[in-house]
Protein backbone atom coordinates (compact mmCIF):
# COMPACT_ATOMS: atom_id res chain seq x y z
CA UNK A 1 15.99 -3.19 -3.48
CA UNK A 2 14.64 0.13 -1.55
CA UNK A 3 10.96 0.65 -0.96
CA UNK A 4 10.03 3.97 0.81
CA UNK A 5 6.67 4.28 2.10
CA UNK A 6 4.98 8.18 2.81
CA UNK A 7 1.91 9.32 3.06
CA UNK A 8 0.31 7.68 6.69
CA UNK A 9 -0.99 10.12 9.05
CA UNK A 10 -4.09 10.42 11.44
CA UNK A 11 -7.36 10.76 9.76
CA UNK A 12 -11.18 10.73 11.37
CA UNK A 13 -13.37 7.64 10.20
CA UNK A 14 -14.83 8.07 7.03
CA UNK A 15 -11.76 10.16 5.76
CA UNK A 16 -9.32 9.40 2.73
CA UNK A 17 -5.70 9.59 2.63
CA UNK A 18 -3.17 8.50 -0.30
CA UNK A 19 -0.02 6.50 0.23
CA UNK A 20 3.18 6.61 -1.75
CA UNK A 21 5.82 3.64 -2.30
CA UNK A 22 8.93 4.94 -3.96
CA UNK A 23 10.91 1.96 -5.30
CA UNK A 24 14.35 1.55 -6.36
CA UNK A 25 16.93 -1.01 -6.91
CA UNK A 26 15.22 -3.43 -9.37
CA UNK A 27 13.04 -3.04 -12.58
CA UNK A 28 10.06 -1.43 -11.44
CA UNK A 29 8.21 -1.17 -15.20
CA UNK A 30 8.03 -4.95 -14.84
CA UNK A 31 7.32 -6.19 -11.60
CA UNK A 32 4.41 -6.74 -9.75
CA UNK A 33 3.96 -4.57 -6.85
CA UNK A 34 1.59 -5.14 -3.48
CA UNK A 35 0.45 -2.86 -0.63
CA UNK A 36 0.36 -5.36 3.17
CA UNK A 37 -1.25 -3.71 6.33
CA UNK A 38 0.12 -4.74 10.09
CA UNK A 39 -1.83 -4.01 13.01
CA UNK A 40 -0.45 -4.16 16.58
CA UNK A 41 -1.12 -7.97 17.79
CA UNK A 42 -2.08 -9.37 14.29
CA UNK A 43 -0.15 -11.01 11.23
CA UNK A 44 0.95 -9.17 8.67
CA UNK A 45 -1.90 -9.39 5.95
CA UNK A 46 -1.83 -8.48 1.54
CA UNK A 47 -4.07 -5.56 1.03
CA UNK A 48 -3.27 -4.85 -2.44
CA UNK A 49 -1.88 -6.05 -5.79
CA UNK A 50 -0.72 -4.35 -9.23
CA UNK A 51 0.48 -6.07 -11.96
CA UNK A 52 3.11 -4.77 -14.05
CA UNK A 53 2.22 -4.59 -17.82
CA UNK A 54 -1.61 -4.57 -18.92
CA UNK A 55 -2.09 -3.59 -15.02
CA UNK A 56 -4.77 -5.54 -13.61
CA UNK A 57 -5.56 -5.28 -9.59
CA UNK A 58 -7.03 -7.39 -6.79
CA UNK A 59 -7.73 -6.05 -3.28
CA UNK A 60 -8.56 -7.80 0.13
CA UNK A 61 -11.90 -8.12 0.69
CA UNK A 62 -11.63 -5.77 3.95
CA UNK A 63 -10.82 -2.99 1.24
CA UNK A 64 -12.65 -3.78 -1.89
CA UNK A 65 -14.07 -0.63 -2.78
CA UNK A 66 -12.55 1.37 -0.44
CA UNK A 67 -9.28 1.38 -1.71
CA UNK A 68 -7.71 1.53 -4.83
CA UNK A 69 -4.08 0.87 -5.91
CA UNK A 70 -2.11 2.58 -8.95
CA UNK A 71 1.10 3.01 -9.73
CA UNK A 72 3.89 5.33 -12.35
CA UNK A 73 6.40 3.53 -13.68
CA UNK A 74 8.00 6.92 -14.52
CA UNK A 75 8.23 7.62 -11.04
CA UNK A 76 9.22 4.14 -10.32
CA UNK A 77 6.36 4.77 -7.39
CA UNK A 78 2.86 2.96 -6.24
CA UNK A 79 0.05 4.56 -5.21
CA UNK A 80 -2.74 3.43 -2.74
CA UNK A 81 -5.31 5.62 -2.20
CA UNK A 82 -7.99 4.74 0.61
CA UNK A 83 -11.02 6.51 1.24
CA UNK A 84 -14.10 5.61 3.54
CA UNK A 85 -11.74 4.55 6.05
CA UNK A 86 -12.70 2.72 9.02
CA UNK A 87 -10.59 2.19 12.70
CA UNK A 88 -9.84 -1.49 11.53
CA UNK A 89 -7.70 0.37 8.65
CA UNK A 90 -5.45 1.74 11.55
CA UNK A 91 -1.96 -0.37 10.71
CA UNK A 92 1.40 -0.01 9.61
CA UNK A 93 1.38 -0.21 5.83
CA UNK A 94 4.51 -1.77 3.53
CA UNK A 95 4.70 -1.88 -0.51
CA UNK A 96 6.21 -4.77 -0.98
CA UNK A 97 7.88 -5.87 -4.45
CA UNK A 98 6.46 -9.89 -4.35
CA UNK A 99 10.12 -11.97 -6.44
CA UNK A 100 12.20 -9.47 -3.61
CA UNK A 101 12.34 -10.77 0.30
CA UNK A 102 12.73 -6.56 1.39
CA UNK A 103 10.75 -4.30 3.11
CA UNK A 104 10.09 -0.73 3.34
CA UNK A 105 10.21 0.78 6.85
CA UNK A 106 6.21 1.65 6.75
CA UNK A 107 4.13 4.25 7.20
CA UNK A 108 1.55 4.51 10.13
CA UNK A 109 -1.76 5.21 9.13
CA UNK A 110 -4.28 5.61 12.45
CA UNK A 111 -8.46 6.21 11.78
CA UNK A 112 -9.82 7.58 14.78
CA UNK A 113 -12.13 10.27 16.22
């Protein structure tokens, strides 16, 4: 299993950016795919979900609104784009693939002024 995350970058409050997971290594059509967030001091916390199939999606309440996740199962790749962001979005984000134990290496998104 390889997840590769792009797409993090500095961005002023109230600006959007979109992130890219690009997955490999497993069935992506049918699996279940999920965006987490890490900020320096704090746990690791879910941010996102996807469900494979008849997609269906669930967000954190921190993001609800905000944020929105897709994905292309041609492109074996998920998609999270965020908008209105706020400093408390500044993290490390991961895809993560939930039945798989691996990590991507991140991407570093940072909202400031």
């Amino acid at each position: 299993v390889q997840l590769v995350e792009s797409g993090g970058g500095l961005v002023q409050p109230g600006g959007s950016l979109r992130l890219s997971c690009a997955a490999s290594g497993f069935t992506f059509g049918i699996t279940d795919m999920s965006w987490y967030r890490q900020s320096p001091g704090k746990e690791r916390e879910w941010v996102a979900t996807i469900t494979s199939g008849i997609t269906s999606t669930y967000y954190a309440d921190s993001v609800k609104g905000r944020f929105t996740i897709s994905r292309d199962n041609a492109r074996n790749t998920v998609y999270l784009q965020m908008n209105s962001l706020k400093p408390e979005d500044t993290a490390v984000y991961y895809c993560k693939a939930p039945p798989f134990a691996s990590w991507g290496q991140g991407t570093q998104v940072t909202v400031s002024s």
